[in-house]
N, C-alpha and C. Protein backbone atom coordinates (compact mmCIF):
# COMPACT_ATOMS: atom_id res chain seq x y z
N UNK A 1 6.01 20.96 13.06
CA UNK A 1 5.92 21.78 14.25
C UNK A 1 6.87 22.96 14.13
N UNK A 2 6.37 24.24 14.64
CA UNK A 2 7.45 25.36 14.99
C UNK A 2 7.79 25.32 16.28
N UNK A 3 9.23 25.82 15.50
CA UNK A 3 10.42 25.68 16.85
C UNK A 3 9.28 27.21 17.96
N UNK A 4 9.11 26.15 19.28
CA UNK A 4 9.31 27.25 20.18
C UNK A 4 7.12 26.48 20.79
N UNK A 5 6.88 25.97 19.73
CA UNK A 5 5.28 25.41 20.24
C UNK A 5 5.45 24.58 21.17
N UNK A 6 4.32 24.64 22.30
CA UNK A 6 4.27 23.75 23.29
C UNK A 6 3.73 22.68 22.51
N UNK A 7 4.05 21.40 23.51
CA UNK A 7 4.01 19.72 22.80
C UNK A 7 3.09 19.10 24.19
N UNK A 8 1.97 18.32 23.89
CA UNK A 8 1.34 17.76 25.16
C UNK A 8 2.28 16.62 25.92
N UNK A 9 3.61 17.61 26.61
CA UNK A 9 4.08 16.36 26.90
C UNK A 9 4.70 17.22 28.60
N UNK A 10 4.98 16.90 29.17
CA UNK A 10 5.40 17.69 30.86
C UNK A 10 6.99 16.57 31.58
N UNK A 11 7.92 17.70 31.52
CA UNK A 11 8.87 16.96 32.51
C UNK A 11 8.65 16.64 33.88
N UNK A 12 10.10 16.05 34.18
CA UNK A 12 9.66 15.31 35.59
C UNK A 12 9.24 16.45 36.59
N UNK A 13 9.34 17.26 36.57
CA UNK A 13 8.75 18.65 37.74
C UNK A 13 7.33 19.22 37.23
N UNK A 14 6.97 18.71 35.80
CA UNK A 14 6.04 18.75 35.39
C UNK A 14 5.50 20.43 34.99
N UNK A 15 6.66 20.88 34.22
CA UNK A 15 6.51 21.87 33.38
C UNK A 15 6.44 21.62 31.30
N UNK A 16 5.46 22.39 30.81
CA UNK A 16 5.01 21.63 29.45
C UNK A 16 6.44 22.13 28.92
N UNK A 17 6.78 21.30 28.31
CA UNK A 17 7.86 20.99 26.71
C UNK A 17 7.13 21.48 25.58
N UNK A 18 8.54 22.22 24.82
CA UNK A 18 8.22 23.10 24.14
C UNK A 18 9.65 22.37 22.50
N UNK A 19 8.75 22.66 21.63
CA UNK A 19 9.91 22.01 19.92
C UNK A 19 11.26 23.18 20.82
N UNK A 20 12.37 22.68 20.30
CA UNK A 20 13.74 23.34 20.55
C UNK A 20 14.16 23.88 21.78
N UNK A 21 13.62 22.98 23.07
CA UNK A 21 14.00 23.55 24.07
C UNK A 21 15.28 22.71 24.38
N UNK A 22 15.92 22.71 25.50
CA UNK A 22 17.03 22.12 25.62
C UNK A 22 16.61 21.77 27.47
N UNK A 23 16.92 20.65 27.30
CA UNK A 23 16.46 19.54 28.65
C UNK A 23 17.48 18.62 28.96
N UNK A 24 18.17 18.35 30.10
CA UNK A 24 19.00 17.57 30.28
C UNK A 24 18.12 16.26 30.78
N UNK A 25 18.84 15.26 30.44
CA UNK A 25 18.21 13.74 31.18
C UNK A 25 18.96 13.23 32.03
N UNK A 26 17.83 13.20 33.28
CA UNK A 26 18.23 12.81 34.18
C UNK A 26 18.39 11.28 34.72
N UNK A 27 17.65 10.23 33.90
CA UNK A 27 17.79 8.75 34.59
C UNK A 27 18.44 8.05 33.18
N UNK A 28 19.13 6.96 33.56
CA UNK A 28 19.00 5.91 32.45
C UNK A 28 20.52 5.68 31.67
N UNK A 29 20.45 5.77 30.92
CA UNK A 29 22.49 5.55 30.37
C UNK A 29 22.52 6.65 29.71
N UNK A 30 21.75 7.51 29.22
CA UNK A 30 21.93 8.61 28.27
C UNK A 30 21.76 9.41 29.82
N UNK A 31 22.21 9.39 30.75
CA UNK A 31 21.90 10.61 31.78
C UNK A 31 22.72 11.56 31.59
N UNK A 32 22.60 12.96 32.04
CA UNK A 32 23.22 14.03 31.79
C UNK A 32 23.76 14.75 30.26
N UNK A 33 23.01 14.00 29.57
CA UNK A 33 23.27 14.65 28.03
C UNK A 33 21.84 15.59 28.31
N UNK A 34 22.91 17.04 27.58
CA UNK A 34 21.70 18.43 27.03
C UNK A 34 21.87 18.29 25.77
N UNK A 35 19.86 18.00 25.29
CA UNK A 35 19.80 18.14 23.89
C UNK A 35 18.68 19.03 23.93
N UNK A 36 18.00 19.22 22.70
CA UNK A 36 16.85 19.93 22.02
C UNK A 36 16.32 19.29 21.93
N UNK A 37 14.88 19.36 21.96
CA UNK A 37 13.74 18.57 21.42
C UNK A 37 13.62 18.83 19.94
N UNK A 38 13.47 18.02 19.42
CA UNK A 38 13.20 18.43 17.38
C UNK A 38 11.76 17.66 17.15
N UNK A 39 11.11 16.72 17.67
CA UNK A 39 9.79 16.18 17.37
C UNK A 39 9.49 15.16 18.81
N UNK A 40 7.53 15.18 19.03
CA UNK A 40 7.99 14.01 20.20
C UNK A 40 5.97 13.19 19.53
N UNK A 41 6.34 12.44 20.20
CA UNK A 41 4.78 11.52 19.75
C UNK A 41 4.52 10.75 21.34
N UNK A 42 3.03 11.13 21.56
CA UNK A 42 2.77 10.67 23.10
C UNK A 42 3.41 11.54 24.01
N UNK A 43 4.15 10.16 24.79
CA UNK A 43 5.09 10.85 25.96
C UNK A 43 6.37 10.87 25.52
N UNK A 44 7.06 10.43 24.32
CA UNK A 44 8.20 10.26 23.82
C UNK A 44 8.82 11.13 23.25
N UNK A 45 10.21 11.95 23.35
CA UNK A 45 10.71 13.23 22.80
C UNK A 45 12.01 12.48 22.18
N UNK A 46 11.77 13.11 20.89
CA UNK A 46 12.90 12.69 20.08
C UNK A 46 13.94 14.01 20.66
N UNK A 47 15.39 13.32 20.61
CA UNK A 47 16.19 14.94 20.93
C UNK A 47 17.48 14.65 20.06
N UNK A 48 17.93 16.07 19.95
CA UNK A 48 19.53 15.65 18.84
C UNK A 48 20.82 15.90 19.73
N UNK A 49 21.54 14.95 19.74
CA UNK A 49 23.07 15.23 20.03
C UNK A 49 24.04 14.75 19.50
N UNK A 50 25.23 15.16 18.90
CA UNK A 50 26.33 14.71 17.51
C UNK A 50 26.56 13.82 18.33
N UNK A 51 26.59 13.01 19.52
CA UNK A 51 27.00 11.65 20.19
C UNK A 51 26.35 10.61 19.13
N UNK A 52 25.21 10.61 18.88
CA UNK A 52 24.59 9.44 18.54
C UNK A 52 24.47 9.46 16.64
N UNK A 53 25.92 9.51 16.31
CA UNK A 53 26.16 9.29 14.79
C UNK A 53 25.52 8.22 13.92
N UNK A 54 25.09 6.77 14.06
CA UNK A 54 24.28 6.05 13.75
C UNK A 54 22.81 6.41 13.28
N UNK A 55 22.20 7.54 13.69
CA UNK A 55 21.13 7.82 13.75
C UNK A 55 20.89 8.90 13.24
N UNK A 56 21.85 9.78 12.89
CA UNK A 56 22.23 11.55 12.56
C UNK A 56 21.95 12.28 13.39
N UNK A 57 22.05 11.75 14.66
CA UNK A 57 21.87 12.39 15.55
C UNK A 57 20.79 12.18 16.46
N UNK A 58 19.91 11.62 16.39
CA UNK A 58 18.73 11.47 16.73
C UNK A 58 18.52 10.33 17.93
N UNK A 59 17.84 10.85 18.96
CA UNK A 59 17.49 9.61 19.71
C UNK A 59 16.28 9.52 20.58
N UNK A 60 15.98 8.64 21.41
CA UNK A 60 14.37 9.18 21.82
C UNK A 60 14.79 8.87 23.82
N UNK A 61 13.93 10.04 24.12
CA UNK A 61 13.42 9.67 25.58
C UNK A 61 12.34 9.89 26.34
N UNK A 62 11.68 9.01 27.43
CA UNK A 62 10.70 9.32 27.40
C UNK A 62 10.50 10.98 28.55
N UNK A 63 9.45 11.64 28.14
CA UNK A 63 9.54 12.84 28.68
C UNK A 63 9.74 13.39 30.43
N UNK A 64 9.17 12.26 30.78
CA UNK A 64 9.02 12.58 32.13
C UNK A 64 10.75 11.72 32.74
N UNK A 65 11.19 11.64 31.97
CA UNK A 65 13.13 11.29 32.31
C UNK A 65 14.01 12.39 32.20
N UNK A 66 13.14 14.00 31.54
CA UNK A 66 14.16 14.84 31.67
C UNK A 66 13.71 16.13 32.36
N UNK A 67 14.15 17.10 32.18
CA UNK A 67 13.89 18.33 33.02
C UNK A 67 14.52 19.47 32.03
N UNK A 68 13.43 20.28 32.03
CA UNK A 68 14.03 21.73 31.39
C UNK A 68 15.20 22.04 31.93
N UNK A 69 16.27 23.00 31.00
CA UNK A 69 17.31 23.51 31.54
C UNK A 69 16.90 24.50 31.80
N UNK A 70 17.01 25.17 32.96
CA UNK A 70 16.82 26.17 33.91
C UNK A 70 15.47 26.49 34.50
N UNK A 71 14.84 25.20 34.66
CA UNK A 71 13.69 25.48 35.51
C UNK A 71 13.49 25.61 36.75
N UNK A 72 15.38 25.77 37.24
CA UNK A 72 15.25 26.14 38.83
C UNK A 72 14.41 27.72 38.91
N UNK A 73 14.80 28.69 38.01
CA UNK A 73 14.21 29.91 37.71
C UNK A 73 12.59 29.93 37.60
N UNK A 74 12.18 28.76 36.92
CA UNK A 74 10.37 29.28 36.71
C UNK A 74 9.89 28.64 37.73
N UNK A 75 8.93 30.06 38.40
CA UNK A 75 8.12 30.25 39.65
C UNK A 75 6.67 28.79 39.05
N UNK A 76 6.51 28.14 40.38
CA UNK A 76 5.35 27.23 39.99
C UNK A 76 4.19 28.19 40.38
N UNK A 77 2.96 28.04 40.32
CA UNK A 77 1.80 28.66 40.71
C UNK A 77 1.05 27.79 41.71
């Protein structure tokens, strides 16, 4: 995938996810970590943050648990 393609996948306000966006998560024990999306399959978004060293970084959530960063700004239709 190129960084920047939409992914059939929609956060919890239900705007589409895009490879390398940066989304904070909002429910669950990983809450409030901002990562990037780097790959997702289904509804599942893999994202990277140097927290999760075991893995190189890597960890998964499901999509509708996070929210674009700064989608207070994009107008809905």
């Amino acid at each position: 995938m190129r960084p920047g393609s939409s992914i059939n996948a929609r956060d919890k306000s239900g705007h589409t996810l895009a490879i390398d966006q940066m989304v904070k998560i909002l429910e669950g024990p990983n809450k409030g970590i901002v990562a990037p999306i780097r790959h997702y399959d289904n509804h599942y978004i893999f994202l990277w943050h140097k927290q999760f060293v075991q893995s190189n970084g890597i960890f998964v959530e499901q999509s509708r648990n996070v929210i674009i960063m700064g989608s207070e700004f994009v107008k809905k239709n």
